[in-house]
Protein backbone atom coordinates (compact mmCIF):
# COMPACT_ATOMS: atom_id res chain seq x y z
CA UNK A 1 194.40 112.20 58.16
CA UNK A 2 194.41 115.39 60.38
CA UNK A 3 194.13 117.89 58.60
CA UNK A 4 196.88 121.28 59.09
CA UNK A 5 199.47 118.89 59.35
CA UNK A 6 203.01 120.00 58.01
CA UNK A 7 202.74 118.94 54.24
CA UNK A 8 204.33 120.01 51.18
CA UNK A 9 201.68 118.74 49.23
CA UNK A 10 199.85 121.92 47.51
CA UNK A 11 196.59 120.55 48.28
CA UNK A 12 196.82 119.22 51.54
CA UNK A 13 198.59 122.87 52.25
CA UNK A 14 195.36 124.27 51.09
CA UNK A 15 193.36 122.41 53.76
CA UNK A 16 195.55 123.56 56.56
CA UNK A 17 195.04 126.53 55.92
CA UNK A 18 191.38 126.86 55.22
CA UNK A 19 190.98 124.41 58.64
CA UNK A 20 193.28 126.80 60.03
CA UNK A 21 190.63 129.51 59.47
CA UNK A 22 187.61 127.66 60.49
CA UNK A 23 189.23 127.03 63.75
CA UNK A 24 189.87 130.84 64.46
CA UNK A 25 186.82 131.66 63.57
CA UNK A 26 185.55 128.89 65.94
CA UNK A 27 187.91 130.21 68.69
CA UNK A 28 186.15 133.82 68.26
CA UNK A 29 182.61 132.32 68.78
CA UNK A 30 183.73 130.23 72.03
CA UNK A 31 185.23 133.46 73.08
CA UNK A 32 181.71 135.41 72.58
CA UNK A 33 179.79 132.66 73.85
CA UNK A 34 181.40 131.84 77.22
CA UNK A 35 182.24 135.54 77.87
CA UNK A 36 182.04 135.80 81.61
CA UNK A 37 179.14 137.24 83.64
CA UNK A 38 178.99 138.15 87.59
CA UNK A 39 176.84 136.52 89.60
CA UNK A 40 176.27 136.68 93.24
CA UNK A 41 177.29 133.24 95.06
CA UNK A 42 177.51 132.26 98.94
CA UNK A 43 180.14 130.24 100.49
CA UNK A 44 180.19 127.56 102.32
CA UNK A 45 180.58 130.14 106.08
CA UNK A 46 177.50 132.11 104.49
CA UNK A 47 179.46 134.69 103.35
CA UNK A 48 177.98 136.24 100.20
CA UNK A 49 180.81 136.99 96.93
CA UNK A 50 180.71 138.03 93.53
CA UNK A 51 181.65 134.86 91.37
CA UNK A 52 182.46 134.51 87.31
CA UNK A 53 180.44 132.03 85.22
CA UNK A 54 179.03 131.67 81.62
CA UNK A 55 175.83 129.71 80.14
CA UNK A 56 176.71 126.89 78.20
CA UNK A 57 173.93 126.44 76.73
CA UNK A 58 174.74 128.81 74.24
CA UNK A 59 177.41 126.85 73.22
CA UNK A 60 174.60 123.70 72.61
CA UNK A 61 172.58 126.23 70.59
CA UNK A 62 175.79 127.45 68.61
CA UNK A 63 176.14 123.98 67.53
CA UNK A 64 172.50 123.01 66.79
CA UNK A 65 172.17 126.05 64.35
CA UNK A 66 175.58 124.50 62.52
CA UNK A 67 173.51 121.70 62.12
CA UNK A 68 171.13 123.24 61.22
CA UNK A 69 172.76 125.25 58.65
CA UNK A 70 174.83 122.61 57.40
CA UNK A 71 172.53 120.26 56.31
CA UNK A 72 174.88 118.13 53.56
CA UNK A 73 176.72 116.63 56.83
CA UNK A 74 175.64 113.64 58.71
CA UNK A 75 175.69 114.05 62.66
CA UNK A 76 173.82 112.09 65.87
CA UNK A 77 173.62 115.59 67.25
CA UNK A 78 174.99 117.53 70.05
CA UNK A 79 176.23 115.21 72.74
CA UNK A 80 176.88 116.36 76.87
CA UNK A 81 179.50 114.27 79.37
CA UNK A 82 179.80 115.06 83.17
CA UNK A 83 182.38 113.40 84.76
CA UNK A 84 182.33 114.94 88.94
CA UNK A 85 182.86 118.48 88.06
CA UNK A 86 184.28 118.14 84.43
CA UNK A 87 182.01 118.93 81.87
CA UNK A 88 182.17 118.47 78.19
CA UNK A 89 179.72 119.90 75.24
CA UNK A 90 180.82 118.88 71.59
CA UNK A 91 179.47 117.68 68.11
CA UNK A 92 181.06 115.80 65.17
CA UNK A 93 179.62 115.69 61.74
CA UNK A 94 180.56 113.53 58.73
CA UNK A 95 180.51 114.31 55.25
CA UNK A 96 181.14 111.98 52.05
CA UNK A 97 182.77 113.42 48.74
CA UNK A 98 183.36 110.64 46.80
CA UNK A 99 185.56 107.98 48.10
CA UNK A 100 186.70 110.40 50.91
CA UNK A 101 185.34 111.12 54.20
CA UNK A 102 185.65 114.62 55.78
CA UNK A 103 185.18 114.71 59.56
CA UNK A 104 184.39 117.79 61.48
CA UNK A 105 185.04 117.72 65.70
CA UNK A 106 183.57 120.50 67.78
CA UNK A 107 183.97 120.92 71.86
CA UNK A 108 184.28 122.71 74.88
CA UNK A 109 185.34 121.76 78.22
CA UNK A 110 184.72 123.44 81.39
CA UNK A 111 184.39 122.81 85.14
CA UNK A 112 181.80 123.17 87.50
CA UNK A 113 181.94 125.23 90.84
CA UNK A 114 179.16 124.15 93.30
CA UNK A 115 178.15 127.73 95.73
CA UNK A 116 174.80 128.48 97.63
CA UNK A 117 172.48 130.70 96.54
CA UNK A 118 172.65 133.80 98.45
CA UNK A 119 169.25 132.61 100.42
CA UNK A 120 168.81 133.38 104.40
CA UNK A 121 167.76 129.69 104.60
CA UNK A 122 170.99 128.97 104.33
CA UNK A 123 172.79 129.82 107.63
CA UNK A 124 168.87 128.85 108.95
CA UNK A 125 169.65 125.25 107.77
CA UNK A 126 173.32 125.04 108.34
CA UNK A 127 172.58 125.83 112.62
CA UNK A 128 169.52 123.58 112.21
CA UNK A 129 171.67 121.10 111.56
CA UNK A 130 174.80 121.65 113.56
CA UNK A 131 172.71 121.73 116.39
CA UNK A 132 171.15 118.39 115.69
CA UNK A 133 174.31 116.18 114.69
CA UNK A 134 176.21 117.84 118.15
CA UNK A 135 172.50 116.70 119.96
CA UNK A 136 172.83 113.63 118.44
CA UNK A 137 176.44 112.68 119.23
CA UNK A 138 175.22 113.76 122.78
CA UNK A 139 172.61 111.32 122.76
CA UNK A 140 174.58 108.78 121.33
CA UNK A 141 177.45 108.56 123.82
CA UNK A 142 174.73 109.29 126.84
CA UNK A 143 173.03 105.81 125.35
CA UNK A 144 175.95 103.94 125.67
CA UNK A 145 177.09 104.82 128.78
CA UNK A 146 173.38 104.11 129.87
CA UNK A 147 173.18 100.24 127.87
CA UNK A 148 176.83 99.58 129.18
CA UNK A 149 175.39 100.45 132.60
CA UNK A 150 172.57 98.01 132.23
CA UNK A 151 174.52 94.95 130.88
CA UNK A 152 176.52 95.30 134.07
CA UNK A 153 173.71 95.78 136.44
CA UNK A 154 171.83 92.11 134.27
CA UNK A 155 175.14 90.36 134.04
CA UNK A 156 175.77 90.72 137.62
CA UNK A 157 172.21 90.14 138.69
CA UNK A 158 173.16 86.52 136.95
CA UNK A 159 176.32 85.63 138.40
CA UNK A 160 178.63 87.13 135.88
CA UNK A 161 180.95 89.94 137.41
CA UNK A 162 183.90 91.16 136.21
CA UNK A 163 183.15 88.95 132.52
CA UNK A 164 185.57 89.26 129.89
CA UNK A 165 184.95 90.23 126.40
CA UNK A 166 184.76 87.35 124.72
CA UNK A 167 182.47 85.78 127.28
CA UNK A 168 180.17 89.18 127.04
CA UNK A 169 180.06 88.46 123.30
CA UNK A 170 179.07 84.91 123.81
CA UNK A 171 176.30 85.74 125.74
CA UNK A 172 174.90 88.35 123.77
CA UNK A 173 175.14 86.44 120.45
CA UNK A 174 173.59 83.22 122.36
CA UNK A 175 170.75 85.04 124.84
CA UNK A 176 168.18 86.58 122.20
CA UNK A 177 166.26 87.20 125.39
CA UNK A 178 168.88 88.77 127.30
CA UNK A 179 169.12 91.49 124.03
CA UNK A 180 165.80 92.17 123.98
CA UNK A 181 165.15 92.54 127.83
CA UNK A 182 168.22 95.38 127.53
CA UNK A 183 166.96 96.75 124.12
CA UNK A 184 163.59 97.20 125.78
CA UNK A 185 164.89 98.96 128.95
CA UNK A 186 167.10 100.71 127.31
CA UNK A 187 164.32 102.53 125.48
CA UNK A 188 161.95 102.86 128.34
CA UNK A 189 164.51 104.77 129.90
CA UNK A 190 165.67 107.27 127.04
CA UNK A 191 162.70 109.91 124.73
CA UNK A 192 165.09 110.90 122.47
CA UNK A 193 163.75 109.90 118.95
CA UNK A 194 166.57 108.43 117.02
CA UNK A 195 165.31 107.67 113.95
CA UNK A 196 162.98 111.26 113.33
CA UNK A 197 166.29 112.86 114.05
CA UNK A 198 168.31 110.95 111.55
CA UNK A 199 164.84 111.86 109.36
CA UNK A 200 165.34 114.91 109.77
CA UNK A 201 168.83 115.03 109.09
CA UNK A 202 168.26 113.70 105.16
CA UNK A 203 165.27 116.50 105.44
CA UNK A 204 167.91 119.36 106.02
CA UNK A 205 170.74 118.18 103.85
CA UNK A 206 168.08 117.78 100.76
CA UNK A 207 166.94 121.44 101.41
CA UNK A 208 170.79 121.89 101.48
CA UNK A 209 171.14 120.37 98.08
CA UNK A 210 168.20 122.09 96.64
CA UNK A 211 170.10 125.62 97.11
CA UNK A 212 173.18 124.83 95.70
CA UNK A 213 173.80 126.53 92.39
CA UNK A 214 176.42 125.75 89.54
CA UNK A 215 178.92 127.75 87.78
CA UNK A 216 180.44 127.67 84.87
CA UNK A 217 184.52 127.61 84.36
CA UNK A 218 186.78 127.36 80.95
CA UNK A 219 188.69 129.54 78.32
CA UNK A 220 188.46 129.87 74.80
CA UNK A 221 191.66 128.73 73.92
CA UNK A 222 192.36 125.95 71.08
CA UNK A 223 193.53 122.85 72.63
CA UNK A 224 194.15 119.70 71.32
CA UNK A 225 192.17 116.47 71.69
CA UNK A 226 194.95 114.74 73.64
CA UNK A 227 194.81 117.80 76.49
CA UNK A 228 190.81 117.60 75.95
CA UNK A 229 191.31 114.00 77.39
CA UNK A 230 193.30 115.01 80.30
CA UNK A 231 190.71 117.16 81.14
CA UNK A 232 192.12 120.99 80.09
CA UNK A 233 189.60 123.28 79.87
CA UNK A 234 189.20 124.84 76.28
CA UNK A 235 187.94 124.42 72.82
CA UNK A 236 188.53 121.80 69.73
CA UNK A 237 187.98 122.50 66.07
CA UNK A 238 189.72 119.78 64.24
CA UNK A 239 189.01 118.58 60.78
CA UNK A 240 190.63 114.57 59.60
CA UNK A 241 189.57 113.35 55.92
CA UNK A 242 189.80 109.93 55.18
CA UNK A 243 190.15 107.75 52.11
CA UNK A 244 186.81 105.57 52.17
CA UNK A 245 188.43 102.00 50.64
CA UNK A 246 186.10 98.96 51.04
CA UNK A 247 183.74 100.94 53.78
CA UNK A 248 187.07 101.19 55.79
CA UNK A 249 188.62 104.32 56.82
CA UNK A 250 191.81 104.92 55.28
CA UNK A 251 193.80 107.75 57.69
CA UNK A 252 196.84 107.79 55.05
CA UNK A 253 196.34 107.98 51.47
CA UNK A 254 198.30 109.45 48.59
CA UNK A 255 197.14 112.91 47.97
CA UNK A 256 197.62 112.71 44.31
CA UNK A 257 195.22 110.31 43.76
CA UNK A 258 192.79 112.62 44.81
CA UNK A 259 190.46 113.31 41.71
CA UNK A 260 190.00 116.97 40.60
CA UNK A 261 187.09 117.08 40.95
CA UNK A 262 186.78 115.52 44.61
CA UNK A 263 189.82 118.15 45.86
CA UNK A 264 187.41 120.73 44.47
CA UNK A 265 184.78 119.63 46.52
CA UNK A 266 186.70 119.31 49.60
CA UNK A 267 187.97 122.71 49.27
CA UNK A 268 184.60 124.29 48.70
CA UNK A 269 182.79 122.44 51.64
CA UNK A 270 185.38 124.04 53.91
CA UNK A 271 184.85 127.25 52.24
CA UNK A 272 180.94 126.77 53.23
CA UNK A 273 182.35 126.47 56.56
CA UNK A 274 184.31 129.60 56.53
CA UNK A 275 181.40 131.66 54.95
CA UNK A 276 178.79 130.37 57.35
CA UNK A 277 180.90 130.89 60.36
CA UNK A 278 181.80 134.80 59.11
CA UNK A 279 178.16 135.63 59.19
């Protein structure tokens, strides 16, 4: 069962409120943690701006040194997604009291922005480049011409003038020799190193790739798991406790069953919670 559902049971009232707490006191340490810094990013036309971002690492640490400090709850650690430029850092723990289970979710969600570093290899690279895919495309259509040119020049030296298409494709499917003979001329007449360009080419867009820097997007503000899916950016801080019945989880149970002492229990692990967060 969620807990801070509307209830007008006394004790699950009780846990609403004290998960109520936990999650503002959550909230305020998202809000410290991903408190924006300026850093100094270049655009795509090499023009250099000043640019928000966070480190969420801090976020990873925040949660390690929960686990840490609460040691009476089970967890498989601090878990990372990246989906394209979504990002997600989060941590659930577990803890038994009695028959019940109380589950504890933690996350934030943010988005990447991909700039340049503000490097004067940059524009260097970026001209590099442009001037070798407009060389290329140069090349490329200057090759054709020059192998359409030749095909005539063998296919007439053979008889075949004014050949259709499908009679063109015949022959150059069926004459291995004929291919070869133009491939070969084709070459001897033309110094322009395709495959070093296109070498180079993967060469420039790595270095490219190797200045690119990421920054960090998101807000502190408490959303819930369904707009966590969809891929809001924010935090989660929800608490569910479950009735353990035949080592299966039991989401709705009668709250007055609930032994004394196990209600006690429940109440002070989240007041652990609340005490450990407000240091």
């Amino acid at each position: 069962m969620r807990l801070g559902s509307k209830t007008a049971d006394e004790f699950f009232g009780a846990l609403a409120e004290k998960s109520d707490k936990i999650s503002k006191l959550f909230q305020k340490r998202i809000e410290s943690l991903t408190e924006p810094i300026k850093t100094k990013v270049m655009l795509g036309d090499t023009s250099v701006i000043d640019q928000t971002t966070f480190d969420p690492s801090k976020t990873g640490e925040f949660y390690e040194w929960i686990l840490k400090t609460m040691k009476d709850w089970k967890s498989d650690g601090v878990s990372r997604t990246a989906e394209e430029d979504l990002r997600r850092v989060f941590v659930k723990l577990e803890k038994r009291i009695g028959n019940y289970l109380l589950f504890w979710h933690m996350s934030l969600q943010y988005h990447v922005l991909l700039y340049y570093k503000p490097d004067s290899k940059v524009p260097k690279i970026q001209k590099e480049l442009a001037d070798l895919l407009d060389g290329t495309k140069t090349k490329e259509k200057e090759l054709a011409d020059l192998t359409d040119s030749i095909i005539r020049e063998r296919l007439e030296a053979m008889g075949h003038k004014d050949i259709d298409e499908q009679k063109l494709f015949e022959i150059l499917f069926n004459e291995d020799g004929f291919r070869e003979q133009i491939g070969q001329e084709v070459s001897s007449k033309t110094d322009f190193d395709f495959k070093a360009k296109e070498r180079r080419k993967v060469e420039l867009f790595n270095e490219l790739d190797s200045l690119l820097v990421e920054t960090y997007q998101t807000t502190s503000v408490l959303i819930d798991e369904n707009r966590l899916v969809t891929g809001e950016e924010g935090c989660v801080c929800t608490f569910d406790l479950d009735l353990l019945k035949k080592n299966t989880r039991v989401a709705i149970f009668e709250p007055r069953r609930v032994p004394e002492r196990t209600k006690q229990e429940i109440l002070d692990s989240l007041d652990e919670i609340i005490k450990t967060l407000s240091t």
